[in-house]
Protein backbone atom coordinates (compact mmCIF):
# COMPACT_ATOMS: atom_id res chain seq x y z
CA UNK A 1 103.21 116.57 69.94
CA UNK A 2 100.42 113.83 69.08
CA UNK A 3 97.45 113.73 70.86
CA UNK A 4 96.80 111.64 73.74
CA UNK A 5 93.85 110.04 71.64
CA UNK A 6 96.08 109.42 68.43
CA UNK A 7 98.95 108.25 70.67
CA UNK A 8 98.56 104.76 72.33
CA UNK A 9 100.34 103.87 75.40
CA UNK A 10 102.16 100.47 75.59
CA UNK A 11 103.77 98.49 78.09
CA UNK A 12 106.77 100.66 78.23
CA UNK A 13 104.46 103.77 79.40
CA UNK A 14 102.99 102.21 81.83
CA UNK A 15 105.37 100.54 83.45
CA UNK A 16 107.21 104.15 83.37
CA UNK A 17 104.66 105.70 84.60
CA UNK A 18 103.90 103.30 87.04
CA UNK A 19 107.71 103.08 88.12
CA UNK A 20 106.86 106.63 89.93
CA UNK A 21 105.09 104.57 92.95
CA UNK A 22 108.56 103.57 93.93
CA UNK A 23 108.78 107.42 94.98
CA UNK A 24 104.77 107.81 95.94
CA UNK A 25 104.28 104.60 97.92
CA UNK A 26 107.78 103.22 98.43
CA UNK A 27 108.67 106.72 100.79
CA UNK A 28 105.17 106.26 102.61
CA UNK A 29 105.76 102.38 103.30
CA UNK A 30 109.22 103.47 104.94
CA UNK A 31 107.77 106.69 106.68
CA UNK A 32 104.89 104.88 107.43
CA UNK A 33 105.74 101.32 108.41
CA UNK A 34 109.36 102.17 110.91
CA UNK A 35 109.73 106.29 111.29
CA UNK A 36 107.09 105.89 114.31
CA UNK A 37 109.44 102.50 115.40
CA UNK A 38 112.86 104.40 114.53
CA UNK A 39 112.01 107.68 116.62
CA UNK A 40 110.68 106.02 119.43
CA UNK A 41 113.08 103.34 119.64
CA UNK A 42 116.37 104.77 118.58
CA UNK A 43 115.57 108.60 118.47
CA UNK A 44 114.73 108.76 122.31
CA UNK A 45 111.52 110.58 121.18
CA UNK A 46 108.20 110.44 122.99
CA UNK A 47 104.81 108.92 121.16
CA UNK A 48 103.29 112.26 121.22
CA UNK A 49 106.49 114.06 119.88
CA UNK A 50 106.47 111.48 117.34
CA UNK A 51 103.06 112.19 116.33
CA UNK A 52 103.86 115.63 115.72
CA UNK A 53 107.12 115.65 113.30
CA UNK A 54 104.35 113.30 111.36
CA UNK A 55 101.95 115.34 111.60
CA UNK A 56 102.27 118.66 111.63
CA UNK A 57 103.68 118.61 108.10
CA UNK A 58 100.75 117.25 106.83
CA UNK A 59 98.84 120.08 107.94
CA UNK A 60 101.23 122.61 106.23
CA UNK A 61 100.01 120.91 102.78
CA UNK A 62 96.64 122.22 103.39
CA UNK A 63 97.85 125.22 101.02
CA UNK A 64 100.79 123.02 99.25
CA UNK A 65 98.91 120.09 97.63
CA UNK A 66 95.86 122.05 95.96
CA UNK A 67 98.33 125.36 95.38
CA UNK A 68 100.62 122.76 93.03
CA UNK A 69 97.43 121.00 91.56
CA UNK A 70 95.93 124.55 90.40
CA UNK A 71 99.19 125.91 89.22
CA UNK A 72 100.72 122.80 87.16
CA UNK A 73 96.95 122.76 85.69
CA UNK A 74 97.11 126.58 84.93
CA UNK A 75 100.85 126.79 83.42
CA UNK A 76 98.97 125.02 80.71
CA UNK A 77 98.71 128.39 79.35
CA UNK A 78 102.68 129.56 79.61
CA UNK A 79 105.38 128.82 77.54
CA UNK A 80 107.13 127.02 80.30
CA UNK A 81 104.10 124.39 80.26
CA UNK A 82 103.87 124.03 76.77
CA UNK A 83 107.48 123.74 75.95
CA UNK A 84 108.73 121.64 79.04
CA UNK A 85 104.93 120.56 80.74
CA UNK A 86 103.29 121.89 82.82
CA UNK A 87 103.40 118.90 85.34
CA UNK A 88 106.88 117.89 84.04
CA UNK A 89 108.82 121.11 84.85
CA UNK A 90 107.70 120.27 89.03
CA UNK A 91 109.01 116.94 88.26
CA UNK A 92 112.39 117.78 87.09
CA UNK A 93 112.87 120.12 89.98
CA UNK A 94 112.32 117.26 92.65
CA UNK A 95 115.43 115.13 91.12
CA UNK A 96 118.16 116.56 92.77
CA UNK A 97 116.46 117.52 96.08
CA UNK A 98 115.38 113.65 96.77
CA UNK A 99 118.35 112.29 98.59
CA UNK A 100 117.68 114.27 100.62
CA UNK A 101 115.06 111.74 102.64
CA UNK A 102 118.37 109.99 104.48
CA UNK A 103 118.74 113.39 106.42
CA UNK A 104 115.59 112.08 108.16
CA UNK A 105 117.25 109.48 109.40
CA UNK A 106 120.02 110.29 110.99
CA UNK A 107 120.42 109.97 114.54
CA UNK A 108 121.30 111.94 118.03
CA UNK A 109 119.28 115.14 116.49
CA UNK A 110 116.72 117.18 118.34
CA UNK A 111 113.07 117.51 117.95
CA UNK A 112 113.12 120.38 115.69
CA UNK A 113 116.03 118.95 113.67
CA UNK A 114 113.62 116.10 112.71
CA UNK A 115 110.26 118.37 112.21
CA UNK A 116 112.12 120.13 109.51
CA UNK A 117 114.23 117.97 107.76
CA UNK A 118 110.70 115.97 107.76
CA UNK A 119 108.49 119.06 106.25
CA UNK A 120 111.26 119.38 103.73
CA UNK A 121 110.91 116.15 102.39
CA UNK A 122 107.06 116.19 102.45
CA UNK A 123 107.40 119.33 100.32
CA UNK A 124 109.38 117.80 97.86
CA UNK A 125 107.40 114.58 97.74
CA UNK A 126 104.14 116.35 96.97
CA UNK A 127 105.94 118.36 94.51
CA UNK A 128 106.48 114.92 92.67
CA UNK A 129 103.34 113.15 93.17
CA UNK A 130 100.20 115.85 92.42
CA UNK A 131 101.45 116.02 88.44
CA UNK A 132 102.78 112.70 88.62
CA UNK A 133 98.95 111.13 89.60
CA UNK A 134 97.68 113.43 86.65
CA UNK A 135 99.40 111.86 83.60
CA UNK A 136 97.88 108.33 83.46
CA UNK A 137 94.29 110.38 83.17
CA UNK A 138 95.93 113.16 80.11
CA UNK A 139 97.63 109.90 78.32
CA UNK A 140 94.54 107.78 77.61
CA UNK A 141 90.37 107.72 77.86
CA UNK A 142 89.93 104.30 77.50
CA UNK A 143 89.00 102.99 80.89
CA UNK A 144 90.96 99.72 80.01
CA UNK A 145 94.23 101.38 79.64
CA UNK A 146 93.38 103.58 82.61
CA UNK A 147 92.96 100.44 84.72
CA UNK A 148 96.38 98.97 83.23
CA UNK A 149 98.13 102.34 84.54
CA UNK A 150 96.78 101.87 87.69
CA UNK A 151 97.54 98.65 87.87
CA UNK A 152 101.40 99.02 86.94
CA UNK A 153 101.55 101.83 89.34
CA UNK A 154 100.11 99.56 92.56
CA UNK A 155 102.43 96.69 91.31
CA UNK A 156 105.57 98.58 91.42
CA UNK A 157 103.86 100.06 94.54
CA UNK A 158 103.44 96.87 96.67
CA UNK A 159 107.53 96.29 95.28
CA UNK A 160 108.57 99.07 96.56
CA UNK A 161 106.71 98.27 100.12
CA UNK A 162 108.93 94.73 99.95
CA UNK A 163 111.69 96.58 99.09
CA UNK A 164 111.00 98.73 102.03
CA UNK A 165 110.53 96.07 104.54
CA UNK A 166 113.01 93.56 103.28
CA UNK A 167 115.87 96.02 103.24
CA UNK A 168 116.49 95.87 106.92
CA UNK A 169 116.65 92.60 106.71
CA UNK A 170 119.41 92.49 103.68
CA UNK A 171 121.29 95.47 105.90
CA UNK A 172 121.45 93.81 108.76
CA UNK A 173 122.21 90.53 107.06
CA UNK A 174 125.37 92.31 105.81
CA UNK A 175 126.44 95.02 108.09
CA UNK A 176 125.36 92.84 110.91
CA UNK A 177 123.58 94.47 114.14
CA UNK A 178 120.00 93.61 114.78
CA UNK A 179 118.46 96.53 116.56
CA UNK A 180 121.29 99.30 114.77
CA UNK A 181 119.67 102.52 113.78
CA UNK A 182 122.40 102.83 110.97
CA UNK A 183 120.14 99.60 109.42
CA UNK A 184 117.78 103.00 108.73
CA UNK A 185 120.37 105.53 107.41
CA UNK A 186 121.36 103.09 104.83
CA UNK A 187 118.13 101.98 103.98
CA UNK A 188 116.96 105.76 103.59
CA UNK A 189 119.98 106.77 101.34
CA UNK A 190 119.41 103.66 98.86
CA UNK A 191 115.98 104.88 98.40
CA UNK A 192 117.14 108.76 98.23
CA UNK A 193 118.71 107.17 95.30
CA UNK A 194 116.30 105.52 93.76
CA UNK A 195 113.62 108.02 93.99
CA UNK A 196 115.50 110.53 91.64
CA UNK A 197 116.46 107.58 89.29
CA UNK A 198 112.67 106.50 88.96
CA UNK A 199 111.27 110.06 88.50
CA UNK A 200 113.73 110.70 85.66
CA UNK A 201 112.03 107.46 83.80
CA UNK A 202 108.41 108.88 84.40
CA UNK A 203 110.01 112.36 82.95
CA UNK A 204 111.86 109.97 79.81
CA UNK A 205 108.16 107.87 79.41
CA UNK A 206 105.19 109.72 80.08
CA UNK A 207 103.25 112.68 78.06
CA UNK A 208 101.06 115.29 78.62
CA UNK A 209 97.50 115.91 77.02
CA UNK A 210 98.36 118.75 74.39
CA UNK A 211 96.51 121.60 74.32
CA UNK A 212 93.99 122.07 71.60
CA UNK A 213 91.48 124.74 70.20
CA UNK A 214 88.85 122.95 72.16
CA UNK A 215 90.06 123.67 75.12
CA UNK A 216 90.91 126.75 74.31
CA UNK A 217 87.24 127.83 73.89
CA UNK A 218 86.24 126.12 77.06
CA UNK A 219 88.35 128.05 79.12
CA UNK A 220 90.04 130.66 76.89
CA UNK A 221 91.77 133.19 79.75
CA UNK A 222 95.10 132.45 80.77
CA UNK A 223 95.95 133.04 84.64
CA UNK A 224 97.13 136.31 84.68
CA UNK A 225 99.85 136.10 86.98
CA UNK A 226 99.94 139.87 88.39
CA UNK A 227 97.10 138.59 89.95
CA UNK A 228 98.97 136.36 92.36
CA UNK A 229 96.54 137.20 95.12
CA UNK A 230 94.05 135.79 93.82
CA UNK A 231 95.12 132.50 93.12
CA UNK A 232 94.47 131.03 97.00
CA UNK A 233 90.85 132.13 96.40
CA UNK A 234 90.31 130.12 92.97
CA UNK A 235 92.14 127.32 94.20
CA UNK A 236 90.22 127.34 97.19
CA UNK A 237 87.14 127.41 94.68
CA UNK A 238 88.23 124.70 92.88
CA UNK A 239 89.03 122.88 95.43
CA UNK A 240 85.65 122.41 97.13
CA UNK A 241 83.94 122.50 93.75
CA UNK A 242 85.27 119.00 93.43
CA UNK A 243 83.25 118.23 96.32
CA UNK A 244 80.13 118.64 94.47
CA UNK A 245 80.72 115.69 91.91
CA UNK A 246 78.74 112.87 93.85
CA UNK A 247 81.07 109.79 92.55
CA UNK A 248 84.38 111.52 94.04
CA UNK A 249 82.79 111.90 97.30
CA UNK A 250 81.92 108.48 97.72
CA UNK A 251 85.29 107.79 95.64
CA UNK A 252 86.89 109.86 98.86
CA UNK A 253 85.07 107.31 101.29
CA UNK A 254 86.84 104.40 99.59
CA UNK A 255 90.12 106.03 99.78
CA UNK A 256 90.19 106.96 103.55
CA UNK A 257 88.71 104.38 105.00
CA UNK A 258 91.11 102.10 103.22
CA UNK A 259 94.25 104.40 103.83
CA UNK A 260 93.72 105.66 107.19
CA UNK A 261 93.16 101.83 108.30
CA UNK A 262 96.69 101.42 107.08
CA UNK A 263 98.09 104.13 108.91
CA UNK A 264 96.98 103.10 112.21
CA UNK A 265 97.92 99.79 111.48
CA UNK A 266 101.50 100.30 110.29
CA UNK A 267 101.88 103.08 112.76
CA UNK A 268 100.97 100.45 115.83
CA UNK A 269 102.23 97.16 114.47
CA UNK A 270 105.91 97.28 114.70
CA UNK A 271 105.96 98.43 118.09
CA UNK A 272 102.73 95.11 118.73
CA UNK A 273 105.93 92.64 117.43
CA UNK A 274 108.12 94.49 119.71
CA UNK A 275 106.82 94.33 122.79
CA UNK A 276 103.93 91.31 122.82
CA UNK A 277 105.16 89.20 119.74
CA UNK A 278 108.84 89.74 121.80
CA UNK A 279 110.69 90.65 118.39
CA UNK A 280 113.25 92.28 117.23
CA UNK A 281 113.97 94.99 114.10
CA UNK A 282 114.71 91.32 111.98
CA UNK A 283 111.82 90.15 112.99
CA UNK A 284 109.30 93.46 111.99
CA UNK A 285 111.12 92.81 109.18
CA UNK A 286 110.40 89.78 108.09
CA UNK A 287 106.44 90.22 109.01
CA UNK A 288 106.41 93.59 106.95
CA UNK A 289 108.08 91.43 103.88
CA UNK A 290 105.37 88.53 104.34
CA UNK A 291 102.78 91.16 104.22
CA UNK A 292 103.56 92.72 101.34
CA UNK A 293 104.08 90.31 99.08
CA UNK A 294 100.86 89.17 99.97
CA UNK A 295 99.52 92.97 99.03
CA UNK A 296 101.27 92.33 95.66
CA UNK A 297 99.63 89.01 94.85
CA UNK A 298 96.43 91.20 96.07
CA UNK A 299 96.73 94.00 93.30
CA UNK A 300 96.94 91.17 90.81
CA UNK A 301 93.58 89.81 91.79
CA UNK A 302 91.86 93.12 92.69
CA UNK A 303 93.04 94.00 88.89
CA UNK A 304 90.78 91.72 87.05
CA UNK A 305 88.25 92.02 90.15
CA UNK A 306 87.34 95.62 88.99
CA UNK A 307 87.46 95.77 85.80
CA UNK A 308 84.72 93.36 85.62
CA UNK A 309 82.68 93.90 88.89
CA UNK A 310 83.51 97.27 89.61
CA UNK A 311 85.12 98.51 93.18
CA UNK A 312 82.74 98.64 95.36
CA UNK A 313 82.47 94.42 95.52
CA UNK A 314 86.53 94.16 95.99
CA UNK A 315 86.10 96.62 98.82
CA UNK A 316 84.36 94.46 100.79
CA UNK A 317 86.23 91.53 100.42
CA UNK A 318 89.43 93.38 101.10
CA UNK A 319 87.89 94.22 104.23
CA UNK A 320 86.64 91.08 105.24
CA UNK A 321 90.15 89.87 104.92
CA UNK A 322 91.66 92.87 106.64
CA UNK A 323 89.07 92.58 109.71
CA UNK A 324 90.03 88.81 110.11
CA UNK A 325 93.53 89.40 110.66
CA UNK A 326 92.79 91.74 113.08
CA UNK A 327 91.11 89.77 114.91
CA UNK A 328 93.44 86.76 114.72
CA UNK A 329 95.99 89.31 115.99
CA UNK A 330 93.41 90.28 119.25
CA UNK A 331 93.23 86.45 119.83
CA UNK A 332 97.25 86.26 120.17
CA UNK A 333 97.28 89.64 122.65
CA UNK A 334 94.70 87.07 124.65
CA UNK A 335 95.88 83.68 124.53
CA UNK A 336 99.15 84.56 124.41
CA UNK A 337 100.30 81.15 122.72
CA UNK A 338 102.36 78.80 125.52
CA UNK A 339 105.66 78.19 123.84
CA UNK A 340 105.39 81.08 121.32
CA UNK A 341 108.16 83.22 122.85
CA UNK A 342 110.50 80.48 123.30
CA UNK A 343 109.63 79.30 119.36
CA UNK A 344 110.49 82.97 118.33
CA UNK A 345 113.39 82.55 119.62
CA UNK A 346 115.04 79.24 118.63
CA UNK A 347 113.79 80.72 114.96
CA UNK A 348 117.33 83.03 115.66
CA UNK A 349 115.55 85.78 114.01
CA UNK A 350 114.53 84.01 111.05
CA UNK A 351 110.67 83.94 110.44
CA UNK A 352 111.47 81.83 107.26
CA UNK A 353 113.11 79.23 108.90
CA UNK A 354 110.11 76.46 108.69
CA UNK A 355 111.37 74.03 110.89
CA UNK A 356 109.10 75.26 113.88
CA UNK A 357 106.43 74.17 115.36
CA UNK A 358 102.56 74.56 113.72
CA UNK A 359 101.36 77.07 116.30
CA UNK A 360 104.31 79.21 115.88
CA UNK A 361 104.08 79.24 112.47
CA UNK A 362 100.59 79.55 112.45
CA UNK A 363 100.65 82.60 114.42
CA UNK A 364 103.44 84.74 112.75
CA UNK A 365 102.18 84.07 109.00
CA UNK A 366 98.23 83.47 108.94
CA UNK A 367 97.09 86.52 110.61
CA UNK A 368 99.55 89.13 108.49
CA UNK A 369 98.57 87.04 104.84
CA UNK A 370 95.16 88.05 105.79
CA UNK A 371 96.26 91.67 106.14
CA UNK A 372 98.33 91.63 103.59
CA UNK A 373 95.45 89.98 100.55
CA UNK A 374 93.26 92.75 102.07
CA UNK A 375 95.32 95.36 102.31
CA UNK A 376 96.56 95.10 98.35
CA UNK A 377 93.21 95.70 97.57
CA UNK A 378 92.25 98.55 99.82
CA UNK A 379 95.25 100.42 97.82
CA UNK A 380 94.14 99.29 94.61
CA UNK A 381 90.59 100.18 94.45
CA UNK A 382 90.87 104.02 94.92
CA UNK A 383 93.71 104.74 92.63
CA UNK A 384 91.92 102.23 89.96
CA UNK A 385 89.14 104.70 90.67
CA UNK A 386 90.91 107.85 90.87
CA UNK A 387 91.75 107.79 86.79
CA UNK A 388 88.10 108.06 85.99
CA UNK A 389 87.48 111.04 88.09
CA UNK A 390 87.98 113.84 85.37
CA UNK A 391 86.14 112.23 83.20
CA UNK A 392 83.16 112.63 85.38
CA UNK A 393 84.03 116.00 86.47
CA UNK A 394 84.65 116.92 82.70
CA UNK A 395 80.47 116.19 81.77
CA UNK A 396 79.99 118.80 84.85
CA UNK A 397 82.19 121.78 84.12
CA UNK A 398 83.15 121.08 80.35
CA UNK A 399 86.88 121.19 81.44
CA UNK A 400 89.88 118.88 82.20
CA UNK A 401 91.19 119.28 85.82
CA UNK A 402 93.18 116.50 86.44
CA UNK A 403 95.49 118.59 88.39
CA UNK A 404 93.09 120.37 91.18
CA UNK A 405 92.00 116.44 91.61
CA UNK A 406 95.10 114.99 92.39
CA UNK A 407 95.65 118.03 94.57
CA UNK A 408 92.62 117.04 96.55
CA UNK A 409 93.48 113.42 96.88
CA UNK A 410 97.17 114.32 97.98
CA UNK A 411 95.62 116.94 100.31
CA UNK A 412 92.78 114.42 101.95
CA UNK A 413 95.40 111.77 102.28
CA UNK A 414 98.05 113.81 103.79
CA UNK A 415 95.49 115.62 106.18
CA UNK A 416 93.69 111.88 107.31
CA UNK A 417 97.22 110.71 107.62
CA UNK A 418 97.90 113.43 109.85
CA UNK A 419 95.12 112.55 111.98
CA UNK A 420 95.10 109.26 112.12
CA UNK A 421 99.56 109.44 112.90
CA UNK A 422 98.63 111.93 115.31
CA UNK A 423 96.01 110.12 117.36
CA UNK A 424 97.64 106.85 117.02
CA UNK A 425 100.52 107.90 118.92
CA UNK A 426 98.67 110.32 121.42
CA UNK A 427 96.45 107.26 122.31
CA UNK A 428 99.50 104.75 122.65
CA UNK A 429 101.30 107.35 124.49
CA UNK A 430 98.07 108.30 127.13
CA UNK A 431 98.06 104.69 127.41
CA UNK A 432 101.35 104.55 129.24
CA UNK A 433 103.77 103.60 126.03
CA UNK A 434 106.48 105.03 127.08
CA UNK A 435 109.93 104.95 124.78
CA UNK A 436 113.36 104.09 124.84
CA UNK A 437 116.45 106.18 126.67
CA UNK A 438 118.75 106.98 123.46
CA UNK A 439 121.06 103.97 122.56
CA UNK A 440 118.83 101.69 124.81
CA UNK A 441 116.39 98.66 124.05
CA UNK A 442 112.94 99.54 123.62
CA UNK A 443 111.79 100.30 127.56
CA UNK A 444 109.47 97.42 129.36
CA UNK A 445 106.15 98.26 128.68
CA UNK A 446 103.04 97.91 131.69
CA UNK A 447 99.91 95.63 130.62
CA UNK A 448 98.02 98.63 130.87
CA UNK A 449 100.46 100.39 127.75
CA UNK A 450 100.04 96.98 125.72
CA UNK A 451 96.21 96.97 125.79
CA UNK A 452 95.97 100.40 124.64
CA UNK A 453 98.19 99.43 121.92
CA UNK A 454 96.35 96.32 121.17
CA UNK A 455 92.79 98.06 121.17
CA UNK A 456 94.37 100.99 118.96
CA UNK A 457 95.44 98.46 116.53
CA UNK A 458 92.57 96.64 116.02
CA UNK A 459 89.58 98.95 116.47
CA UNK A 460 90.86 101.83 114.94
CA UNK A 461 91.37 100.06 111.65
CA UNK A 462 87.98 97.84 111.76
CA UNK A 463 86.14 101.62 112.41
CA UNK A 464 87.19 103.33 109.61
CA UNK A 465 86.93 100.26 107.20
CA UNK A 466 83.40 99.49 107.82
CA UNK A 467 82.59 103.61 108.20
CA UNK A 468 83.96 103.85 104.30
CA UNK A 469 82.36 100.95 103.02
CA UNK A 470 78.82 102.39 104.51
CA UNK A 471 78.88 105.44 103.20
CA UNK A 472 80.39 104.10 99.12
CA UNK A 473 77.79 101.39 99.33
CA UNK A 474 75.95 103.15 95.94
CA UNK A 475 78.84 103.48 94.25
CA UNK A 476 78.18 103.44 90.62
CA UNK A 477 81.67 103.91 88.68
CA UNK A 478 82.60 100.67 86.72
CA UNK A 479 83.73 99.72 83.23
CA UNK A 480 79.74 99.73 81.30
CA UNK A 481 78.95 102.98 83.12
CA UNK A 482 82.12 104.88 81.97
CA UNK A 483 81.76 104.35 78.44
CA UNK A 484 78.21 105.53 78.89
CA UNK A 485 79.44 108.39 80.77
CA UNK A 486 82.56 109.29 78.17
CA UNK A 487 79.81 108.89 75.18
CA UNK A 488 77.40 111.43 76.51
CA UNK A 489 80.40 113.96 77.32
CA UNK A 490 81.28 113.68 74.00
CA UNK A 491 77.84 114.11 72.55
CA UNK A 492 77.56 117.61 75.13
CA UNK A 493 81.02 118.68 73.53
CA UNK A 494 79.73 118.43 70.11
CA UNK A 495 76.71 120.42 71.49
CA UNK A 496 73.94 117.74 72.50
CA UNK A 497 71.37 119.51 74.74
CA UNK A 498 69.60 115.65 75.70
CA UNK A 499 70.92 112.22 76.73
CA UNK A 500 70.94 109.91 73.74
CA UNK A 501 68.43 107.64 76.31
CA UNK A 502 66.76 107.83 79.57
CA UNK A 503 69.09 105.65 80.42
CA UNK A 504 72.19 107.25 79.73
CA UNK A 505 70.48 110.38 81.47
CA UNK A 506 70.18 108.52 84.78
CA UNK A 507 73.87 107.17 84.46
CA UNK A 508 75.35 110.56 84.16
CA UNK A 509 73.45 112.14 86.78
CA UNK A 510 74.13 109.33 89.02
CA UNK A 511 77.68 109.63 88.59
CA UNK A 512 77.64 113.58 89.21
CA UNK A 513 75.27 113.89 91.12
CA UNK A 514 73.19 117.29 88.77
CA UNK A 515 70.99 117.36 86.47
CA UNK A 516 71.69 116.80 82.89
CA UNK A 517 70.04 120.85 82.62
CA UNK A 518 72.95 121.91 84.48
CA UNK A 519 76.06 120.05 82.87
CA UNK A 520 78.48 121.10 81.16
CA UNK A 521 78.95 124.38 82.74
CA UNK A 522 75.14 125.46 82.60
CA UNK A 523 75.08 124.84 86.38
């Protein structure tokens, strides 16, 4: 096999890479954006019960995501890694157990029926996506073609979310039915589908980083598997030793506060159309479309944004655009537009029918553009952060670990997610949200349920936004201080014992937060 520094990726790699986010983010946009919606409306499931099928998995993956991330980086050394990969082998297994995401949907079940069928899913999907995240960091160094993987994968990313919030839409358009919870069966069996076709094109056009003598010196002893007992206290080490490189904490800041936002959001909105925007399935539809193809025009901008200003700047735009559609949406709950119901209405269940009146149109596309340009960029900027990370961690401990990394993003993500799922729905329900008798309409809801939707909605987001843009506000990581960074690791491999400058020197410790004494493993 060629190296990853003798073998260039082209277009073809990284849109096949990148055509993996139809599995990472296209099963969170549906799980995400109507499994709160589809349990409480057609499931006859309470908020809180809700809250705890999406939950409670997340929790399990405490000891999942980082157990996967230090094994697929430690079957380097076996023949089953070398011969088939060590992160391809977990992705070959998940192909035939993916279809299985339409069980999740099916209907008339009980509340244990849907915890497990729920956890068995979230197994699978973090089986795919910790040695998935790992290859765009072993196929290149360059931080340009890092950027262009990461900007593939949150293109095909923000399709899949349109593909996730259109398909209703197309469903019901065909099978007819506007409020039918087979719309959800169908739409979760298409995707089944397509998640095991997309994972066999990462599998057809991605690579692993080879492994060389250099490596071999730097950490010459293979796991020695009749240890097995031992391997929940290394991960565990590993695990928080990533905590000690000072540019993935702050990277960690970005990510949350962008992706918990999100959760709260899309966790909260449908049910906002549903019972103060007076709308139907069609109708969350139709929003969820608008916003994400906004999100994908987003990721196009926020591409060029950070390559040549660096993330921290499209951060705060992205929130700026975020928190003003929030507020738009807080103004609505207020107002509440004269006419807007009765607009809604004569649009049949068609938000794209134009031939309505200003307000009305004003008020179902203004405020979820604005969510959707900001919300594109909140998912961009961490994962076009995310493939620098090793590189960093690399001039610390002399070693390549792009697995325990992605094992602590997928673990933060899915334990925030938790959280923030959790809460969401605990707050909604404590404030009177109460849900739907099976095969009924979404029950009438008391002002007092509505305003503890509406505050949920908007503050919760707004919080955790402006909490992770105060705590990244010296972030350092951008294209000129890379290369600085990926020169001086370099110069420690081939033995340097000083920064070429002072310069330099400050860079590097910046970024890692030690001192230059202790890199490389001296610490």
């Amino acid at each position: 096999m060629a190296s990853s520094d003798a073998r260039k990726p082209t277009w073809i790699n990284y849109w096949g890479w990148g055509s993996g986010d139809m599995l990472g983010a296209g099963a969170q946009a549906v799980i995400t954006g109507w499994l709160a919606y589809f349990f409480i409306t057609f499931c006859g499931l309470s908020p809180v019960e809700t809250g705890l099928i999406l939950g409670l998995p997340r929790l399990l993956e405490a000891i999942t995501c980082p157990l996967i991330g230090y094994i697929s980086d430690n079957l380097r050394h076996t023949w089953v890694g070398r011969k088939i990969g060590r992160r391809k082998i977990f992705l070959i297994l998940t192909i035939p157990l993916l279809p299985a995401f339409a069980l999740i949907f099916v209907t008339g079940q009980t509340f244990a029926y849907y915890l497990t069928t729920f956890i068995f899913f979230e197994f699978v999907y973090t089986m795919f996506l910790i040695p998935w995240e790992t290859l765009a960091a072993e196929m290149t160094k360059d931080y340009k073609e890092k950027a262009k993987f990461a900007g593939a994968r949150m293109l095909v990313a923000q399709s899949s979310a349109i593909l996730a919030s259109y398909l209703p839409t197309l469903i019901i358009n065909h099978f007819g039915g506007k409020d039918s919870p087979n719309t959800f069966l169908i739409m979760a069996a298409i995707f089944g589908v397509l998640f095991s076709l997309v994972v066999t094109l990462v599998i057809l056009l991605s690579w692993e980083r080879p492994y060389t003598k250099d490596e071999k010196l730097i950490q010459p002893e293979p796991m020695d598997w009749g240890k097995a007992a031992l391997i929940p206290v290394n991960m565990f080490r590993d695990l928080f030793s990533t905590l000690k490189i000072k540019a993935f904490r702050q990277h960690l800041s970005l990510y949350l506060g962008g992706y918990i936002s999100q959760d709260i959001f899309n966790t909260a909105f449908p049910l906002f159309v549903a019972t103060v925007m007076v709308g139907s399935t069609l109708i969350i539809s139709q929003l969820m479309t608008t916003m994400y193809v906004a999100q994908l025009i987003s990721v196009m901008i926020a591409i060029r944004v950070i390559i040549r200003t660096g993330p921290v700047v499209a951060y705060r735009m992205a929130i700026t655009s975020v928190g003003a559609a929030l507020l738009l949406f807080l103004a609505f709950y207020l107002i509440r537009p004269p006419g807007f119901a009765e607009g809604v209405a004569a649009l049949n269940g068609n938000i794209f029918n134009l031939a309505s009146s200003p307000a009305v149109l004003f008020w179902l596309f203004v405020p979820i553009i604005l969510a959707g340009l900001g919300r594109g960029t909140l998912n961009f900027v961490p994962w076009g952060v995310y493939n620098y990370l090793p590189d960093v961690d690399e001039a610390v401990t002399g070693q390549r670990r792009e697995g325990i990394f992605a094992g602590v993003m997928t673990l933060t993500r899915k334990v925030a997610q938790s959280g923030a799922i959790l809460l969401t729905t605990s707050l909604i329900g404590m404030g009177g949200f109460v849900s739907a008798p099976k095969g009924q309409p979404l029950a009438q809801q008391t002002p007092e349920a509505i305003q503890a939707l509406v505050l949920v909605m908007v503050g919760g987001p707004l919080l955790v936004m402006i909490a992770g843009m105060l705590i990244s506000w010296r972030f350092r990581l951008n294209a000129r201080t890379h290369e600085v960074l990926v020169h001086e690791v370099e110069r420690l491999r081939a033995g340097a014992t000083e920064a070429e400058t002072p310069e330099s020197r400050q860079i590097v410790e910046d970024l890692t937060g030690w001192k230059w004494e202790r890199l490389w493993g001296r610490g």
